[in-house]
PDB file of N, CA and C in Angstrom:
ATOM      1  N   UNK A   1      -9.831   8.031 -19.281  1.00  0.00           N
ATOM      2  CA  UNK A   1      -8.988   8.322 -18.136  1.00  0.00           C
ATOM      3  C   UNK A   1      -9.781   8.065 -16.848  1.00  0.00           C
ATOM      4  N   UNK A   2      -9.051   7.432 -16.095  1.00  0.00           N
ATOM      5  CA  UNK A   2     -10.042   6.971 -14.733  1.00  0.00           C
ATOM      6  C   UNK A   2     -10.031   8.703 -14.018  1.00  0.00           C
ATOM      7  N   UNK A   3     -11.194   8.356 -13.121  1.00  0.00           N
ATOM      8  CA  UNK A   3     -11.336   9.833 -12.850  1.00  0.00           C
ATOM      9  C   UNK A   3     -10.684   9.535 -11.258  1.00  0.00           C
ATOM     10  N   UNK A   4     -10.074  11.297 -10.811  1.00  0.00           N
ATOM     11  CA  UNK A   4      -9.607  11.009  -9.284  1.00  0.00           C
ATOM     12  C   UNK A   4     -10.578  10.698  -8.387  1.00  0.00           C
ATOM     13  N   UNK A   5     -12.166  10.401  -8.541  1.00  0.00           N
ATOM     14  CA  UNK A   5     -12.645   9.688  -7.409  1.00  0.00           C
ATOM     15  C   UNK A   5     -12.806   8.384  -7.016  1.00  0.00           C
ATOM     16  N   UNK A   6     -12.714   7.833  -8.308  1.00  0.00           N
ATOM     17  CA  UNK A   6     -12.532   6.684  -8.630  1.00  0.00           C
ATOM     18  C   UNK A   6     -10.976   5.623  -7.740  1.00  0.00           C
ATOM     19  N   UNK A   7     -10.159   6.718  -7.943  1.00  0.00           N
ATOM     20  CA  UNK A   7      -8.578   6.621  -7.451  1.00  0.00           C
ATOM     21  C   UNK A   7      -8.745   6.504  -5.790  1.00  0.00           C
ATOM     22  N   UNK A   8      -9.390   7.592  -5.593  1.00  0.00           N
ATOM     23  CA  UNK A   8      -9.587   8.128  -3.809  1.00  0.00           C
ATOM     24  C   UNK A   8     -10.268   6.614  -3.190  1.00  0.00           C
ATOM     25  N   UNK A   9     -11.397   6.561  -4.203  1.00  0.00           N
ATOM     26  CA  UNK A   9     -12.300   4.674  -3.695  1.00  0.00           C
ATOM     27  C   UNK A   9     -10.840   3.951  -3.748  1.00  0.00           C
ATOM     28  N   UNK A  10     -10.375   3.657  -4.305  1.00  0.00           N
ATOM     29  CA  UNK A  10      -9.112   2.828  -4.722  1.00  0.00           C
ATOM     30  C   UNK A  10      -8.163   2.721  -3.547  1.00  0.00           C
ATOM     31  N   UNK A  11      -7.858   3.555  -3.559  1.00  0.00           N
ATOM     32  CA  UNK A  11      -7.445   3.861  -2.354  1.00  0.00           C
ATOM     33  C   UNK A  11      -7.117   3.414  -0.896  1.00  0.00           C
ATOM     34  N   UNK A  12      -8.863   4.302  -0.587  1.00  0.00           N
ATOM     35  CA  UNK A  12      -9.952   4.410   0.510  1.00  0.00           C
ATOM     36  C   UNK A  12      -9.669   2.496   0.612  1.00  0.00           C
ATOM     37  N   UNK A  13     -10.531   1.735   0.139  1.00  0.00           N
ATOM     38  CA  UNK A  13     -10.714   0.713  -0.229  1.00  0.00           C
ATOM     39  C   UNK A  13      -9.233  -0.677   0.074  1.00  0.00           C
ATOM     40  N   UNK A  14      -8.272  -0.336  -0.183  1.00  0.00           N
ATOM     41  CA  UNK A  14      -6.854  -0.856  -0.282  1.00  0.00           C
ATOM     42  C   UNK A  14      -6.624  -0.511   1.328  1.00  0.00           C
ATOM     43  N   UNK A  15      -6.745   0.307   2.338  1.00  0.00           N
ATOM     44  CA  UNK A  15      -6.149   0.954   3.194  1.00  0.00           C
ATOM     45  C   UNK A  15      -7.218  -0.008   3.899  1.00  0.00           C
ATOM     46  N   UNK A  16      -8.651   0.183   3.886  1.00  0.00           N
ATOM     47  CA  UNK A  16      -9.200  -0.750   4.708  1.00  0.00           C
ATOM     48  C   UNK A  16      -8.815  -2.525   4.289  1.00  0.00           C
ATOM     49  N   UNK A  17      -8.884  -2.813   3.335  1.00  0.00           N
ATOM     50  CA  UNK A  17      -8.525  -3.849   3.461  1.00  0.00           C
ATOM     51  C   UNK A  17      -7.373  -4.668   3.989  1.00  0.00           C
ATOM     52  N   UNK A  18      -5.915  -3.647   4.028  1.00  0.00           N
ATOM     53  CA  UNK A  18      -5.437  -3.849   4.843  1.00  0.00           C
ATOM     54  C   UNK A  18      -5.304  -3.798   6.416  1.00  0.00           C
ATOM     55  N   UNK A  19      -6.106  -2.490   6.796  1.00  0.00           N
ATOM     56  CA  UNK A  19      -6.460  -2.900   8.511  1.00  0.00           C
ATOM     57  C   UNK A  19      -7.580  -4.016   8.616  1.00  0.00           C
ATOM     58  N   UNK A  20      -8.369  -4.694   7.635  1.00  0.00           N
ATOM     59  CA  UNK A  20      -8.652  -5.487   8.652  1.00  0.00           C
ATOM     60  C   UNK A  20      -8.134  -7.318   8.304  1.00  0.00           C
ATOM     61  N   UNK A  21      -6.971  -6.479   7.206  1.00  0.00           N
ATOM     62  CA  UNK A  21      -6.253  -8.564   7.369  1.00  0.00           C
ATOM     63  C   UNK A  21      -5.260  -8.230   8.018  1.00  0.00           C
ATOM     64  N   UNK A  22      -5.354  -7.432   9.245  1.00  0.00           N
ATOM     65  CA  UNK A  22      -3.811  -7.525  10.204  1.00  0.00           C
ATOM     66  C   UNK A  22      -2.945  -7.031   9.360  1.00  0.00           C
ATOM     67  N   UNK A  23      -2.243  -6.452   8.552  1.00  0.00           N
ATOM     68  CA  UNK A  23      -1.446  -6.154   7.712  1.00  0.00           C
ATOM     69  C   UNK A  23      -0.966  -4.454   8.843  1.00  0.00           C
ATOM     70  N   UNK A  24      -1.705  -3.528   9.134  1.00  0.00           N
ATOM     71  CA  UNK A  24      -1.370  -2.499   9.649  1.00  0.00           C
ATOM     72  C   UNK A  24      -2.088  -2.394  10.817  1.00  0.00           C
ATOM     73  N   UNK A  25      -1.620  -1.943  11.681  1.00  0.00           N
ATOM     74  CA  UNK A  25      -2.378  -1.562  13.251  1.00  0.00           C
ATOM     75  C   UNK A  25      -1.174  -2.289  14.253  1.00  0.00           C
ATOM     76  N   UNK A  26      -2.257  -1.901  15.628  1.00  0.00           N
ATOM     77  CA  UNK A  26      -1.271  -1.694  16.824  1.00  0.00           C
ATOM     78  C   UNK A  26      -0.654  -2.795  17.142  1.00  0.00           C
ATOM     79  N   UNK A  27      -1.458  -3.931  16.556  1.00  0.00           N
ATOM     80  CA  UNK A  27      -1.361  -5.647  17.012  1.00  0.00           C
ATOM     81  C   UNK A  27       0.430  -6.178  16.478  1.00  0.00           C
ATOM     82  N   UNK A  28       0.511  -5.070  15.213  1.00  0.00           N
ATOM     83  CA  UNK A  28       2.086  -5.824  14.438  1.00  0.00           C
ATOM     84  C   UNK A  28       3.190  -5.184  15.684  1.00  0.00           C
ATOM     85  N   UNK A  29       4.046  -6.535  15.630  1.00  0.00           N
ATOM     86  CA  UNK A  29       5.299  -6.179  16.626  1.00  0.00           C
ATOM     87  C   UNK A  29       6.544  -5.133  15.826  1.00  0.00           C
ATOM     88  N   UNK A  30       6.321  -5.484  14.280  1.00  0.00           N
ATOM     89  CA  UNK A  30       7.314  -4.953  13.643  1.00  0.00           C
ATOM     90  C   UNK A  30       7.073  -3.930  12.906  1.00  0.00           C
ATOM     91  N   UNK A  31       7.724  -2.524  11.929  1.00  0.00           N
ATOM     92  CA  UNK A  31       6.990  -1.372  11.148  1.00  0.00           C
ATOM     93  C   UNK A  31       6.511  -2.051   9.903  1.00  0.00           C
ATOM     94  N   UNK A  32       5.509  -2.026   9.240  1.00  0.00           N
ATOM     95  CA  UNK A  32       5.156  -2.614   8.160  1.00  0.00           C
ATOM     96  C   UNK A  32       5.387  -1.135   7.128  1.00  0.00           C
ATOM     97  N   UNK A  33       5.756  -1.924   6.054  1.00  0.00           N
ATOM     98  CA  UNK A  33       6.103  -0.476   4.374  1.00  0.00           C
ATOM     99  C   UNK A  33       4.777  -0.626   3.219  1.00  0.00           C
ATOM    100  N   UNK A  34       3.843   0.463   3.944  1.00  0.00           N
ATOM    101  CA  UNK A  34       3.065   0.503   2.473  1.00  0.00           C
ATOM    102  C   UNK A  34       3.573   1.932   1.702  1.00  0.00           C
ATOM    103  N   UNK A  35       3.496   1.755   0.749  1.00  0.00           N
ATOM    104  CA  UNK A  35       4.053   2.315  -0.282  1.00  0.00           C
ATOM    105  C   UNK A  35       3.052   2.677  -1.764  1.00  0.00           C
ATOM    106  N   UNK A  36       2.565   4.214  -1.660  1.00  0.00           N
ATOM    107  CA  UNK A  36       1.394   4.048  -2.738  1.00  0.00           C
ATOM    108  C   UNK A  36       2.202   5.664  -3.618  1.00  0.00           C
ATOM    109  N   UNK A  37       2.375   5.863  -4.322  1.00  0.00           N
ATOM    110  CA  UNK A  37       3.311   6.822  -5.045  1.00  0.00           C
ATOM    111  C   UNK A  37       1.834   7.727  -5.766  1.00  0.00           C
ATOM    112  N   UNK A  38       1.968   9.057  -5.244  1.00  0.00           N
ATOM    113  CA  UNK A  38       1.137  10.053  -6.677  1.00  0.00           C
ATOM    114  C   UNK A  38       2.100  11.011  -7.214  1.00  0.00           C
ATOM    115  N   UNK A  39       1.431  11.691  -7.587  1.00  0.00           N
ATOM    116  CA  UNK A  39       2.383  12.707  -8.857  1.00  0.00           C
ATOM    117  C   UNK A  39       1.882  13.950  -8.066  1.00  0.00           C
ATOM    118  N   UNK A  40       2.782  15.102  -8.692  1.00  0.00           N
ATOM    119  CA  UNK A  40       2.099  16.694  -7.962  1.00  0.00           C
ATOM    120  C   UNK A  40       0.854  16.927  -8.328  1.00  0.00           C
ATOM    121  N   UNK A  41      -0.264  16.242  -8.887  1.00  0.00           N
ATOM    122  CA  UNK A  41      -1.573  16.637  -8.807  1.00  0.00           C
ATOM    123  C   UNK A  41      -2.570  15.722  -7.756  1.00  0.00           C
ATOM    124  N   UNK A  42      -1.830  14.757  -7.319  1.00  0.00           N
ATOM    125  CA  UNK A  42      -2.280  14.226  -6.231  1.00  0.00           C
ATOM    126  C   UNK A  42      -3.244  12.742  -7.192  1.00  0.00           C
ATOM    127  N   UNK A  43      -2.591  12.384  -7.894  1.00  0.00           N
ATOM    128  CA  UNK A  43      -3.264  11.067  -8.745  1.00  0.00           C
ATOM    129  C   UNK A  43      -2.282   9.829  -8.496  1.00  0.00           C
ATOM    130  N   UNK A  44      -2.882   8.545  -7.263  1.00  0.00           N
ATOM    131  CA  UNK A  44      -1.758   7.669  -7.043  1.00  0.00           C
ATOM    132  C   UNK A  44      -1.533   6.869  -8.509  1.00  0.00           C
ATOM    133  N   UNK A  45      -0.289   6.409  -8.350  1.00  0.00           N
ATOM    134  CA  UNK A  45       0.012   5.425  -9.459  1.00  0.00           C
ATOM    135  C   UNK A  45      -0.876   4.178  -9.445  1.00  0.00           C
ATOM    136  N   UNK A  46      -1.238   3.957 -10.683  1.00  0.00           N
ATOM    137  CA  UNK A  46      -1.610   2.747 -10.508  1.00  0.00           C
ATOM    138  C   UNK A  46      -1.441   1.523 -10.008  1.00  0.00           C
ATOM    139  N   UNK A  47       0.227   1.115 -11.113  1.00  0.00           N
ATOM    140  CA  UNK A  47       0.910   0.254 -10.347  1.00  0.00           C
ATOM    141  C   UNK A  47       1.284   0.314  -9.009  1.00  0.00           C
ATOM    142  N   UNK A  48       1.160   1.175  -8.531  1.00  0.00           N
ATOM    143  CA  UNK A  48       1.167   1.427  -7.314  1.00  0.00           C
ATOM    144  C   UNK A  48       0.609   0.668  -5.957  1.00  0.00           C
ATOM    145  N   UNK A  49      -0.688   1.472  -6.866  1.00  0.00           N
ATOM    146  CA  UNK A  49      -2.181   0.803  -5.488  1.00  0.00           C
ATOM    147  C   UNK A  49      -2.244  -0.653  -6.049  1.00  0.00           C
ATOM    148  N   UNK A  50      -1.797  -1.110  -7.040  1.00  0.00           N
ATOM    149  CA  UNK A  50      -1.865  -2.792  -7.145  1.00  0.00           C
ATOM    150  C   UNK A  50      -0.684  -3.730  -6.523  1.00  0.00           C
ATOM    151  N   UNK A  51      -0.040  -2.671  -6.493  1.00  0.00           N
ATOM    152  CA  UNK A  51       1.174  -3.173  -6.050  1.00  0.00           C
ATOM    153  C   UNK A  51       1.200  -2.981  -4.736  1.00  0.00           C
ATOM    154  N   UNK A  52       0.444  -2.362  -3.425  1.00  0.00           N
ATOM    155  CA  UNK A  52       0.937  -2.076  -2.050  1.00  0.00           C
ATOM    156  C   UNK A  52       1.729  -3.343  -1.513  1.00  0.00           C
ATOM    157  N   UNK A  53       2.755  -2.742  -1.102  1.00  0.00           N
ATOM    158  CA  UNK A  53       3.567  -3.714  -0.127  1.00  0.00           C
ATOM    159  C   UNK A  53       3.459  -3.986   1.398  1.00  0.00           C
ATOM    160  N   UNK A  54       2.918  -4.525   1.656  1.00  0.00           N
ATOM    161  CA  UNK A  54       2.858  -4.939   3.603  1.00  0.00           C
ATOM    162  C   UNK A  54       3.446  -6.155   3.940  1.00  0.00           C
ATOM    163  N   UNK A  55       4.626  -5.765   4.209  1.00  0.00           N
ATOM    164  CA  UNK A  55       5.295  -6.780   5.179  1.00  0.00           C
ATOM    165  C   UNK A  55       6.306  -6.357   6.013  1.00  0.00           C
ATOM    166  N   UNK A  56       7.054  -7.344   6.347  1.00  0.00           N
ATOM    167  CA  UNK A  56       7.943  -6.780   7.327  1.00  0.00           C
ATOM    168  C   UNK A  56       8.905  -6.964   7.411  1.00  0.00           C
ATOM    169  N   UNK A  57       9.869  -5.532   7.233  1.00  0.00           N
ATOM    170  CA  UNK A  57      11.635  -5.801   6.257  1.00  0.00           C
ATOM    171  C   UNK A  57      11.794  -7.058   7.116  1.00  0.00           C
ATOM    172  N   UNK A  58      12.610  -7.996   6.133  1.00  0.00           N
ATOM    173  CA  UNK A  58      13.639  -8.643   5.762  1.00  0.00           C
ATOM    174  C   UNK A  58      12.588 -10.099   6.705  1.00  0.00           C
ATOM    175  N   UNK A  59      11.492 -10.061   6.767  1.00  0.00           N
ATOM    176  CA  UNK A  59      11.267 -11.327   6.985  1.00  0.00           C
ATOM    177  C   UNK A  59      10.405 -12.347   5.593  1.00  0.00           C
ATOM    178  N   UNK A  60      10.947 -11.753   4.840  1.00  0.00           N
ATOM    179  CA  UNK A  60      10.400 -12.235   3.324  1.00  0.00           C
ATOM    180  C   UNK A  60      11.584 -12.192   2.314  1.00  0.00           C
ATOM    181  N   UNK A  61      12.839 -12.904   2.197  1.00  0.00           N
ATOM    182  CA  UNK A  61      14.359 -12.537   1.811  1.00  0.00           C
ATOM    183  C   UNK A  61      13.787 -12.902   0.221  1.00  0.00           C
ATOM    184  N   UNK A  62      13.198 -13.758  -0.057  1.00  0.00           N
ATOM    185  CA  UNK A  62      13.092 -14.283  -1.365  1.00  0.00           C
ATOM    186  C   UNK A  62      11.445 -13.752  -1.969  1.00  0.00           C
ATOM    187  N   UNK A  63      10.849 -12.662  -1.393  1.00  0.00           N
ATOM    188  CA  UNK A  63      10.289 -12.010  -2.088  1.00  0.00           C
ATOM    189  C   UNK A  63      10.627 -10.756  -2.796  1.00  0.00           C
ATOM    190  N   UNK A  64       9.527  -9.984  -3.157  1.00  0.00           N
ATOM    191  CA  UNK A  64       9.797  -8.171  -3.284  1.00  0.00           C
ATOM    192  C   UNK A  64       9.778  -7.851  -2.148  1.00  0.00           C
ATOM    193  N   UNK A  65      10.254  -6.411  -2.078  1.00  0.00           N
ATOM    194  CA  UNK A  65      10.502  -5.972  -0.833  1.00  0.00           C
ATOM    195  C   UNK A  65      10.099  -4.476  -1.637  1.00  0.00           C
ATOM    196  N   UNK A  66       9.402  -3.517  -0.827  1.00  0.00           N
ATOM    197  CA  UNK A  66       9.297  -1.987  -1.298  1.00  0.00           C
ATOM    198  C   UNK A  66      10.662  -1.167  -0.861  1.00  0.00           C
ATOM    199  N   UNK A  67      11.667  -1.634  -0.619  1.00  0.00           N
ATOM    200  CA  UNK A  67      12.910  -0.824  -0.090  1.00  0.00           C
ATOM    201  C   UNK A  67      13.930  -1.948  -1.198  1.00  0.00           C
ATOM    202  N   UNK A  68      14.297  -0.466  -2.376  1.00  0.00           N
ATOM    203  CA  UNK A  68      15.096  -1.296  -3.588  1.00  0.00           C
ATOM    204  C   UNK A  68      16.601  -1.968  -3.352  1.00  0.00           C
TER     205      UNK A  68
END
């Protein structure tokens, strides 16, 4: 079982990598949807953190979108 610090790096790690490919911060004109799901013990999903979504509704029609 991966342990929750391991998760927190995971994380930690995913969140910076998105501030620094422009993905989140003051620079975007539009709201960007990240989306990382845990459970009531505070353990994110996996698929989850592999899955973060950053973009920006509806300028991606023929991708995924995190809003079903």
């Amino acid at each position: 079982m991966v342990s929750r610090r391991l998760l927190y790096l995971i994380t930690v790690l995913s969140g910076i990598a998105l501030l620094l490919s422009g993905c989140v911060g003051p620079e975007k004109d539009k709201p960007n949807i990240i989306l990382i799901i845990a459970d009531d013990l505070g353990y994110a999903d996996t698929a989850s953190l592999l899955a973060v979504y950053c973009q920006d509704p509806g300028d991606h029609p023929g991708r995924a979108s995190a809003i079903p």
